[in-house]
Protein backbone atom coordinates (compact mmCIF):
# COMPACT_ATOMS: atom_id res chain seq x y z
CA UNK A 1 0.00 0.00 0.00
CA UNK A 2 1.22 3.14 -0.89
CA UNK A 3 0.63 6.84 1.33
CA UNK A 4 1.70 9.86 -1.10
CA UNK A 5 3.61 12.33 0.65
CA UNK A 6 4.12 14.93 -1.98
CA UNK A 7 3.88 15.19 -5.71
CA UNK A 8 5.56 17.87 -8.60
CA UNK A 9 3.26 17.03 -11.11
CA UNK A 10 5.18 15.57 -14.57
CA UNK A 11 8.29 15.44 -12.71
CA UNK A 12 8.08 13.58 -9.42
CA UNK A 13 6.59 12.05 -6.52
CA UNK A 14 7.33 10.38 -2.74
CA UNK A 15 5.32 7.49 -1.49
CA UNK A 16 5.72 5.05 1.57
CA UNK A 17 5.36 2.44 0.44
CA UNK A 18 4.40 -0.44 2.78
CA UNK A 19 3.29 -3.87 3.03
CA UNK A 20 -0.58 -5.00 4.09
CA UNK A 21 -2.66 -7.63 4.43
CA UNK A 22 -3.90 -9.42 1.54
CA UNK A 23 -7.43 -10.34 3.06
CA UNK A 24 -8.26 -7.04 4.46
CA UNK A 25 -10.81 -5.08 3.24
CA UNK A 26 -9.83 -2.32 0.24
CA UNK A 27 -7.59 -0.06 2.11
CA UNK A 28 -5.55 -2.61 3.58
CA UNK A 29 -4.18 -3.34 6.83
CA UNK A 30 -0.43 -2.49 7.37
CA UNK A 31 1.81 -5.78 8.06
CA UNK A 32 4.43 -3.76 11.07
CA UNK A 33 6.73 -6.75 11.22
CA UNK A 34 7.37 -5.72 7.83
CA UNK A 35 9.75 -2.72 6.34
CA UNK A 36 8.33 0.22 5.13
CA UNK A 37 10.28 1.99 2.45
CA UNK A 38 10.16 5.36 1.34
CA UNK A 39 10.22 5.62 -2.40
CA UNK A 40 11.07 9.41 -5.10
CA UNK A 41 9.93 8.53 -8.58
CA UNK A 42 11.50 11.23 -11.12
CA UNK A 43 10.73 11.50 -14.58
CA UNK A 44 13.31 13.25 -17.08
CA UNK A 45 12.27 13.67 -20.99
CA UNK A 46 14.77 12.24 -22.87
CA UNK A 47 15.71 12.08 -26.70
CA UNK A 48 14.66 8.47 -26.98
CA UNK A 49 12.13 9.16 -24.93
CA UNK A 50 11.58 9.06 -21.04
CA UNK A 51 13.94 8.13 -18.31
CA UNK A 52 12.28 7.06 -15.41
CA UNK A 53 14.36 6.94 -12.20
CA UNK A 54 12.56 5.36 -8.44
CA UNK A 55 14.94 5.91 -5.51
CA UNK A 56 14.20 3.72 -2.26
CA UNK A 57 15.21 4.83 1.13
CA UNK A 58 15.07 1.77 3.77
CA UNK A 59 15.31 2.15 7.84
CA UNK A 60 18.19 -0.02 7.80
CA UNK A 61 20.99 -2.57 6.04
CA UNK A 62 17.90 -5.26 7.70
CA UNK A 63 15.68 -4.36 6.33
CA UNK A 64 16.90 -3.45 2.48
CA UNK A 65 18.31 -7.21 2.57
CA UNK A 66 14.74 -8.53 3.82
CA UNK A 67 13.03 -6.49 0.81
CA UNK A 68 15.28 -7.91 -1.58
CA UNK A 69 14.92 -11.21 -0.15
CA UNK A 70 11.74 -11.38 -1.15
CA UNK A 71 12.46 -10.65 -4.69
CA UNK A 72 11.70 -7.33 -4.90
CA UNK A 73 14.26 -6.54 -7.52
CA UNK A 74 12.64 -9.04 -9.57
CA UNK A 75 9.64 -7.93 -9.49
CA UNK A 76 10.21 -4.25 -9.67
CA UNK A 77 12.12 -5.51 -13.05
CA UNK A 78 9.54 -7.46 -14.53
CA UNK A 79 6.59 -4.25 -14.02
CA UNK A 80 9.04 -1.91 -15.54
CA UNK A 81 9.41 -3.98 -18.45
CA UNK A 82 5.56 -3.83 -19.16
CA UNK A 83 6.04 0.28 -18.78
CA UNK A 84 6.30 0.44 -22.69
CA UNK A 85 2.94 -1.87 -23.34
CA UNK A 86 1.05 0.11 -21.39
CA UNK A 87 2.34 3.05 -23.23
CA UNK A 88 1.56 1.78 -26.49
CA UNK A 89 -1.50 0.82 -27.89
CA UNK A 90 -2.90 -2.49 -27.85
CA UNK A 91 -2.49 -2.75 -31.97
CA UNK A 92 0.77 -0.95 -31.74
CA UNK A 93 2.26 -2.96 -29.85
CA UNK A 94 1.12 -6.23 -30.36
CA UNK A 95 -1.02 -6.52 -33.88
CA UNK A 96 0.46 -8.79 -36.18
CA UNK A 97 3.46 -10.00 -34.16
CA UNK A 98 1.67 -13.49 -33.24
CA UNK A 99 2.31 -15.62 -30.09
CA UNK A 100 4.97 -13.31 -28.22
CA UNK A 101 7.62 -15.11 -25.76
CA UNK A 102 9.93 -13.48 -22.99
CA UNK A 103 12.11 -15.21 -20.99
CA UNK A 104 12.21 -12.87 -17.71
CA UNK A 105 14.48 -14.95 -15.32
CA UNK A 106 14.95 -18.61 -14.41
CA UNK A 107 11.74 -19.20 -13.32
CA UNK A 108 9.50 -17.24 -15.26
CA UNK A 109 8.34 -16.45 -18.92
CA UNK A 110 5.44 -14.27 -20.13
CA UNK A 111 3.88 -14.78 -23.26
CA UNK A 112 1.57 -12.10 -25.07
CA UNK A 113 -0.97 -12.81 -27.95
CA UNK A 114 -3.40 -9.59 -29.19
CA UNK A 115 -6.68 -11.02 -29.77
CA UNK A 116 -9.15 -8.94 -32.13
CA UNK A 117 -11.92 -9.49 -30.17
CA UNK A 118 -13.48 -7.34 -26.48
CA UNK A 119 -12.80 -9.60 -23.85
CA UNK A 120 -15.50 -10.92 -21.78
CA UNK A 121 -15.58 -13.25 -25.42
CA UNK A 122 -12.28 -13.96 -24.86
CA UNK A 123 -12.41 -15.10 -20.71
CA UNK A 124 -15.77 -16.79 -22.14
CA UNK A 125 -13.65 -19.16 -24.37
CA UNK A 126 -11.44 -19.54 -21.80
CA UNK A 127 -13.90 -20.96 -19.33
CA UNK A 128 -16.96 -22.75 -20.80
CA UNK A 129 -15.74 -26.27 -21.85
CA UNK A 130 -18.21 -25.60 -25.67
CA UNK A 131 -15.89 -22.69 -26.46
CA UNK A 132 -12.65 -24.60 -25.36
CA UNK A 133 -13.01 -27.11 -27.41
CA UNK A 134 -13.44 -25.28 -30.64
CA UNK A 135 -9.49 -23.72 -29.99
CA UNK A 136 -7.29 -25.31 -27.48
CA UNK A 137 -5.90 -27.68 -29.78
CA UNK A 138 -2.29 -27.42 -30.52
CA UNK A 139 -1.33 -28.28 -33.91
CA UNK A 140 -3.72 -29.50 -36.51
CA UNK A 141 -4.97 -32.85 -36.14
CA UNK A 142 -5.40 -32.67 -32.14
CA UNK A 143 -9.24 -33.15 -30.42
CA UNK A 144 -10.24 -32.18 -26.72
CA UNK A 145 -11.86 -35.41 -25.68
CA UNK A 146 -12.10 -33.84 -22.29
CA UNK A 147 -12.68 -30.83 -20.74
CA UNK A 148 -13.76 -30.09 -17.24
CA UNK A 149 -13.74 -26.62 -15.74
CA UNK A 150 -14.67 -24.58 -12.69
CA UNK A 151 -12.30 -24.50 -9.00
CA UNK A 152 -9.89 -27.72 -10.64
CA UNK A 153 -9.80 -28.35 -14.22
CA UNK A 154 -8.97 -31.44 -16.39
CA UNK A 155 -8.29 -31.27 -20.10
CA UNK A 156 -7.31 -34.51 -22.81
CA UNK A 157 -6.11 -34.39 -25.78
CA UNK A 158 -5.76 -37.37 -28.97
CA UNK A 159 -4.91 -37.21 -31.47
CA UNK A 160 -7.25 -38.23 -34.46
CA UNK A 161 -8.45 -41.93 -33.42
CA UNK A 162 -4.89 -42.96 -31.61
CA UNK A 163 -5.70 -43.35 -28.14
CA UNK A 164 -2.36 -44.03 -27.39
CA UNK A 165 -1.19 -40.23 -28.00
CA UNK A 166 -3.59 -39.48 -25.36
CA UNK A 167 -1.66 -37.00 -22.83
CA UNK A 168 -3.54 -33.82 -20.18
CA UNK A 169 -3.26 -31.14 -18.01
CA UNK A 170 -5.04 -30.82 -14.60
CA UNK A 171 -5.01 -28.31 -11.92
CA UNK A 172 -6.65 -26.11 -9.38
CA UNK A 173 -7.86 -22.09 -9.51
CA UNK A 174 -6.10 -20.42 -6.96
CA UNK A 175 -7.55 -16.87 -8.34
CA UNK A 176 -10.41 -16.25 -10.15
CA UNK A 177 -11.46 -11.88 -10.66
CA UNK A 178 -13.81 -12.30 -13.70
CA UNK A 179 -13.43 -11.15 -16.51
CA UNK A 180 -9.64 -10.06 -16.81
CA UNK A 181 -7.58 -12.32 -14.25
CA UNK A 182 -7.57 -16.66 -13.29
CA UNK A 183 -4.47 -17.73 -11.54
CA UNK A 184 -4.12 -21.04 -11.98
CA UNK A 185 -1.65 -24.33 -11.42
CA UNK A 186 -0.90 -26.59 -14.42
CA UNK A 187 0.56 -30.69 -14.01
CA UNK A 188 0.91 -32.93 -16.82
CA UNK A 189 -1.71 -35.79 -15.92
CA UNK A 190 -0.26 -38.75 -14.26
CA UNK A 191 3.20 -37.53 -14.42
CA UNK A 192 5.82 -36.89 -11.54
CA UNK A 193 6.80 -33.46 -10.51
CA UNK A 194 5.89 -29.92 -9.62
CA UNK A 195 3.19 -27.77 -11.52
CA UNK A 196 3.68 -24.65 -12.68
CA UNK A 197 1.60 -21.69 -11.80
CA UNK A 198 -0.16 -19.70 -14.96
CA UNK A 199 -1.29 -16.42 -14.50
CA UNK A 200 -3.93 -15.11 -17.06
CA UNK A 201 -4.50 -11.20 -17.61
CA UNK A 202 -7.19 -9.84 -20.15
CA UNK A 203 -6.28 -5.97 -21.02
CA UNK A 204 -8.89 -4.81 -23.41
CA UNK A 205 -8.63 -1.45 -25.51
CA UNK A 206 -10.52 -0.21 -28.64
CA UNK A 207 -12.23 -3.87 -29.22
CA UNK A 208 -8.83 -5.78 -28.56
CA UNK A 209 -7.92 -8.12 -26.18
CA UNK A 210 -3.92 -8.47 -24.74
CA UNK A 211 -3.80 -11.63 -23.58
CA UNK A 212 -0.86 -11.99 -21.04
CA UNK A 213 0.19 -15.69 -19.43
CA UNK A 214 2.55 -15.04 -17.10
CA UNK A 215 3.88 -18.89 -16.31
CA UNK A 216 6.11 -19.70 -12.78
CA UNK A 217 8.25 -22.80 -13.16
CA UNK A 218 9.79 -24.57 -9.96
CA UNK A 219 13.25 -24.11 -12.30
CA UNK A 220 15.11 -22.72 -15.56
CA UNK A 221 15.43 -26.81 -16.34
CA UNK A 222 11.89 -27.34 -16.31
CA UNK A 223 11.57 -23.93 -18.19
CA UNK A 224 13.96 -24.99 -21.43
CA UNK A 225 12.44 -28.51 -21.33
CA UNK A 226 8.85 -27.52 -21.65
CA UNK A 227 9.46 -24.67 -23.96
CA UNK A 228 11.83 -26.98 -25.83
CA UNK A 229 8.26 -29.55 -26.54
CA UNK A 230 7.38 -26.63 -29.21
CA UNK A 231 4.52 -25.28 -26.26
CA UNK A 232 4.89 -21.77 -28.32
CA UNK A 233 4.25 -23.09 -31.71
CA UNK A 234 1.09 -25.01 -30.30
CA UNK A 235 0.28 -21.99 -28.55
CA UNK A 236 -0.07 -19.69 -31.67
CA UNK A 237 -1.89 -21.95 -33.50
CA UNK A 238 -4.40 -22.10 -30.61
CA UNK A 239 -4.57 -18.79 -30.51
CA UNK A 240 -5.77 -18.46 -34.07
CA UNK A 241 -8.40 -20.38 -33.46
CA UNK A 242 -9.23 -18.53 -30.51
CA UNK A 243 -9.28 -15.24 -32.41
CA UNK A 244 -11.58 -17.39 -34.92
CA UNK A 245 -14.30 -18.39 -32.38
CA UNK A 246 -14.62 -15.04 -30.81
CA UNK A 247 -14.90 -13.41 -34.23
CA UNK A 248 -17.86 -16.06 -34.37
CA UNK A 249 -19.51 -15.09 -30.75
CA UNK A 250 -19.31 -11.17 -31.19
């Protein structure tokens, strides 16, 4: 949660910015064994552009390590990076550029796809096993021959009449804010090992839909082995279809 303590509009502005309690009601409840850190954002035009420049002042040596223990350069990293989508326009920055895939860190990869489409369709598709199974399909030749939704989730896939290239997913909602977020874990059915956790964010602007997956793996092996499988190949040919059946719903 963030107080403001001053602002010089277009050029800067202070915040404390301070941990709170993720089940409290909307304006939070302030976590004290946690630090507080006092934070300048300045803004400087530039001839590329902007420069952006955030300054953090922390109590102590303590409690700077215990803030970046928790990954906070990470993450600061990863929202800056999304500074220059926001910025854009939805068609500027993503139309025509297909399935998009960047590797952040170790452990996590986001992948973008602009669907032409408003996105209540798109969550729709996403969610109600009729719509599912006209697009999740991975390359040509692929069926859904199951599809369960709603707090876990099951989905099989054959191909044509081999039931022997049967394979799944499975897993279990951990966040559901309808119609623009589902947080959700992902295991390979009947397989050993951890699940990954996929993060789904719906960002709609002038009748287009970013679609953002934001996927945690438990490691950067399990990372270059699945992406190695040709996941993002799979993944824009999916999304075609996707763009195909919401065309058909609007």
């Amino acid at each position: 949660m963030w107080e403001v303590l001053n602002v010089d509009d277009g050029r800067s502005f202070e915040v404390l910015d301070s941990f709170a309690d993720a089940d409290a009601d909307a304006d939070g409840d302030k976590i004290d064994s946690l630090p507080t850190t006092r934070m300048v954002f300045t803004f400087e035009t530039t001839d590329a552009g902007s420069r952006l420049t955030t300054t953090s002042y922390f109590a102590s040596a303590e409690a700077l390590e215990q803030v970046v223990a928790m990954g906070a350069v990470e993450g600061t990293r990863m929202a800056m990076d999304q500074l220059d989508a926001v910025l854009m326009s939805l068609r500027e920055y993503a139309q025509g550029t297909g399935t998009r895939t960047e590797i952040l860190d170790d452990q996590h990869v986001r992948i973008t796809r602009l669907i032409e489409g408003p996105h209540d369709l798109v969550w729709r598709a996403h969610h109600e096993p009729e719509l599912l199974k006209t697009w999740l399909l991975g390359p040509d030749g692929w069926q859904m021959i199951e599809c369960e939704v709603g707090d876990t989730y099951r989905y099989v896939w054959q191909q044509g009449d081999d039931e022997a290239s049967r394979f799944g997913f499975e897993g279990e909602t951990v966040l559901s804010e309808p119609t623009w977020r589902a947080v959700t874990t992902e295991k390979m059915i009947g397989m050993p090992g951890p699940s990954t956790l996929n993060d789904l964010q719906l960002y709609e602007e002038d009748g287009a839909t970013l679609l953002t997956l934001l996927i945690e793996y438990p490691d950067a092996e399990t990372r270059d082995m699945i992406l190695a499988t040709g996941m993002i190949e799979g993944m824009e040919a999916s999304y075609t279809r996707l763009e195909e059946a919401v065309a058909a719903a609007s």
